[in-house]
Protein backbone atom coordinates (compact mmCIF):
# COMPACT_ATOMS: atom_id res chain seq x y z
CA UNK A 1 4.02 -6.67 -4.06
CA UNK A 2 5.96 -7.27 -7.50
CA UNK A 3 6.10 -3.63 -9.55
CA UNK A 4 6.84 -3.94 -13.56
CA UNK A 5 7.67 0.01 -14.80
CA UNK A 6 5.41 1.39 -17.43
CA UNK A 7 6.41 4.58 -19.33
CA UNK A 8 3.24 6.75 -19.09
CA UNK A 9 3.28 9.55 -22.08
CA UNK A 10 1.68 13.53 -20.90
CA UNK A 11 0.21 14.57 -24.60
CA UNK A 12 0.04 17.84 -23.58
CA UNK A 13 1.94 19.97 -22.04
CA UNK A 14 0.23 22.66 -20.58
CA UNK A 15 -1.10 22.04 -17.08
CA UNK A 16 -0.25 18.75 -16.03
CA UNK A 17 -2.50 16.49 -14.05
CA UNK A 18 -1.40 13.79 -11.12
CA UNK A 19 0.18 10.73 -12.73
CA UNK A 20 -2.69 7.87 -12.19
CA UNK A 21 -2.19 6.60 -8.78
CA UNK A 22 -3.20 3.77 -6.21
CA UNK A 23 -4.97 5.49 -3.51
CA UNK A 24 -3.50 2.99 -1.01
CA UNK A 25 -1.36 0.40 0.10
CA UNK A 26 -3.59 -2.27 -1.07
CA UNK A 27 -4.89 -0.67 -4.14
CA UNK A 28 -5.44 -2.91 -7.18
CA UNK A 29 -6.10 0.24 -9.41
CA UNK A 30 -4.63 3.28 -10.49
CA UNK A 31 -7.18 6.27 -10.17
CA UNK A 32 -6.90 7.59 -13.57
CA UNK A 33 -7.78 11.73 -14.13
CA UNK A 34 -9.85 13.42 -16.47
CA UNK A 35 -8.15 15.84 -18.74
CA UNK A 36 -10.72 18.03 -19.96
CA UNK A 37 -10.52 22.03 -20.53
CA UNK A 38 -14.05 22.94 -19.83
CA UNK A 39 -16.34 21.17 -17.46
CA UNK A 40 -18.54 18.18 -19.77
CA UNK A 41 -22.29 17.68 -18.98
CA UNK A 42 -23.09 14.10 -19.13
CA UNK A 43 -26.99 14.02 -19.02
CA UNK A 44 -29.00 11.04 -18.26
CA UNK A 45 -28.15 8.22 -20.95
CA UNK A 46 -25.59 10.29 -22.49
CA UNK A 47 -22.51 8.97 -23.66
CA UNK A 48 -19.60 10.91 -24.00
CA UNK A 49 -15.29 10.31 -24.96
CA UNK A 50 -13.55 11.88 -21.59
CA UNK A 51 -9.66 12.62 -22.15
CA UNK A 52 -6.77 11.61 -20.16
CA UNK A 53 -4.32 13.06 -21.98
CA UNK A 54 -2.15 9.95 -20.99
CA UNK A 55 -0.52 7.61 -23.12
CA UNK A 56 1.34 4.00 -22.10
CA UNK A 57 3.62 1.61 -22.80
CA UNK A 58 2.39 -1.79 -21.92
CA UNK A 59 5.46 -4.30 -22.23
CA UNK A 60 4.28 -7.86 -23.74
CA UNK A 61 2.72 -10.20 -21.49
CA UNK A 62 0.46 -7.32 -20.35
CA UNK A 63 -2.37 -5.40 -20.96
CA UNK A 64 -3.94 -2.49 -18.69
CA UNK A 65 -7.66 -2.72 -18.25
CA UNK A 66 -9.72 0.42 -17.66
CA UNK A 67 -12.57 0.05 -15.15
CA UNK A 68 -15.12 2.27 -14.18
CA UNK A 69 -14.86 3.64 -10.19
CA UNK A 70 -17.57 2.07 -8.35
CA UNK A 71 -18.02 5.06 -6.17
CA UNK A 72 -19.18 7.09 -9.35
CA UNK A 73 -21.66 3.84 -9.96
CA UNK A 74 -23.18 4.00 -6.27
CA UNK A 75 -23.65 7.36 -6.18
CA UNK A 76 -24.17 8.76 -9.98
CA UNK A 77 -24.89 5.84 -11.86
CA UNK A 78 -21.87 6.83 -13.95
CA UNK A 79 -20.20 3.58 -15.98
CA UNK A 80 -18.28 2.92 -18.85
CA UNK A 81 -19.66 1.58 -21.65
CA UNK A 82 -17.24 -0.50 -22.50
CA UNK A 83 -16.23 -2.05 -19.61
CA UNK A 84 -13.36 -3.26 -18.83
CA UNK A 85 -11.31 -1.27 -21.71
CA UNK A 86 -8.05 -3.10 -22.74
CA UNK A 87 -5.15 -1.47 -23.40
CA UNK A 88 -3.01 -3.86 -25.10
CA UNK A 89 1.05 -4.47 -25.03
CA UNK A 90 1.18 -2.59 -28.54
CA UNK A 91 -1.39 0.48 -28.32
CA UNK A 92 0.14 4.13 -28.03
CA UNK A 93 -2.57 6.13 -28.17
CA UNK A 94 -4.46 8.03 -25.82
CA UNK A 95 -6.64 6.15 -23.15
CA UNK A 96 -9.78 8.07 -23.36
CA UNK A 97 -12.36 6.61 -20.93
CA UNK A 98 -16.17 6.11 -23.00
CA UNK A 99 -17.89 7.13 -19.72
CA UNK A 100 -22.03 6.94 -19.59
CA UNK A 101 -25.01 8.53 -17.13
CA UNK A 102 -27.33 5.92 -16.35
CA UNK A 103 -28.25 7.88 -13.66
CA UNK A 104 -31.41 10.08 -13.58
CA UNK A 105 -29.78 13.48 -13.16
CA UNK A 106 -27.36 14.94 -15.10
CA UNK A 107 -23.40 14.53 -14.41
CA UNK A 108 -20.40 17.24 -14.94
CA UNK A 109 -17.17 15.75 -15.19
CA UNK A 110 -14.31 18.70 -14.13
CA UNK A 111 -11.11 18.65 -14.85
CA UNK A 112 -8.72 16.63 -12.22
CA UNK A 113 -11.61 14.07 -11.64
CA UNK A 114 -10.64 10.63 -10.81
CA UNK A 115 -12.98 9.20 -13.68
CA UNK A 116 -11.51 5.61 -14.45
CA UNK A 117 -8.98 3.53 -12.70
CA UNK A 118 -6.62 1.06 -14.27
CA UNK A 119 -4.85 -2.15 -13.23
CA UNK A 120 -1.64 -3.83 -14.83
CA UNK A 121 -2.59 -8.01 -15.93
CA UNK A 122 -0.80 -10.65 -17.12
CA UNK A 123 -2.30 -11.75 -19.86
CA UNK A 124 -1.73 -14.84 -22.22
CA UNK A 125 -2.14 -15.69 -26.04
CA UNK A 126 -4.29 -19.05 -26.54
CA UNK A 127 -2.84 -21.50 -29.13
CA UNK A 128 -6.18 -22.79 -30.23
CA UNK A 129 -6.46 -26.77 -31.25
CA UNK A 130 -9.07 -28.09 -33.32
CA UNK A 131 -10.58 -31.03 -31.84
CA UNK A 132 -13.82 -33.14 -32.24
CA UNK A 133 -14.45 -33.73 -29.12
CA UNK A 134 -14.21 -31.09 -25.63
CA UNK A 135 -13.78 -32.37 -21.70
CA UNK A 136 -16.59 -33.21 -19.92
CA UNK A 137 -17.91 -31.30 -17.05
CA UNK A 138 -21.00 -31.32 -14.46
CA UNK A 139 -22.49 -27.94 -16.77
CA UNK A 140 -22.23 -29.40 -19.86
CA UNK A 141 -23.50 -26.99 -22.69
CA UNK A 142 -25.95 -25.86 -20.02
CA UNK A 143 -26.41 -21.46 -21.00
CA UNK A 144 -27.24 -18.08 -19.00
CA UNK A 145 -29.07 -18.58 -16.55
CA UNK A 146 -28.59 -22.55 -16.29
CA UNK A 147 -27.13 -22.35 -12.73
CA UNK A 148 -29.91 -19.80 -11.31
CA UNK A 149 -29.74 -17.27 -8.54
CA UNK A 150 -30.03 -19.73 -5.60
């Protein structure tokens, strides 16, 4: 599997938490920790900024993207709001994970939890061109929902 090194930043320096790591061999994502000093209540439909502590540098050509864990979905109904986050090539601040409880009962994120996880993409800049005219295709300008659920 092709590797491309990313200098990952502790802000802190007290108490330091597990680099984000895959969990195995095949693992798209990096489990990502939450740095927090005191437990945080998230009660149902709350919305709440969870630290990291972590900062990154992305080189160009790349962004990481912060996803929610789907284990927290199944069996919390814990998300992120805004889903997937993008760290872009150029950022340097913290990656704080906007997590949410759309579960009924209420949710306490500890310190050390793996919270977020977050993958490495190649991404690319569009050059956009004007045109009066686009390709055809068998959708058309056919909207949500135009191809159903069967």
């Amino acid at each position: 599997m092709d590797k491309i090194p990313i200098k990952i930043k502790y802000l802190k320096n007290d108490n330091k938490l597990p680099k984000p790591a895959y969990e195995s061999e095949g693992s798209s994502g990096m489990d990502i920790r939450a740095d927090v000093k005191e437990p945080v209540q998230l009660n149902s439909g709350e919305i709440k900024f969870i630290s990291t502590g972590l900062a990154v540098s992305v080189p160009p050509g790349y962004e990481a993207q912060i996803r929610p864990r789907s284990g927290l979905a199944l069996n919390y109904g814990i998300g992120m709001v805004n889903s997937p986050g993008t760290i872009d090539s150029d950022y340097r601040g913290e990656i704080g994970i906007i997590l949410i409880n759309w579960g009924p009962k209420p949710f306490t994120v500890k310190r050390g939890d793996r919270i977020a996880q977050m993958i490495i993409s190649r991404v690319f800049q569009a050059d956009l061109i004007e045109t009066d005219d686009l390709d055809a295709t068998s959708r058309g300008q056919g909207g949500f929902g135009h191809t159903g659920i069967k």
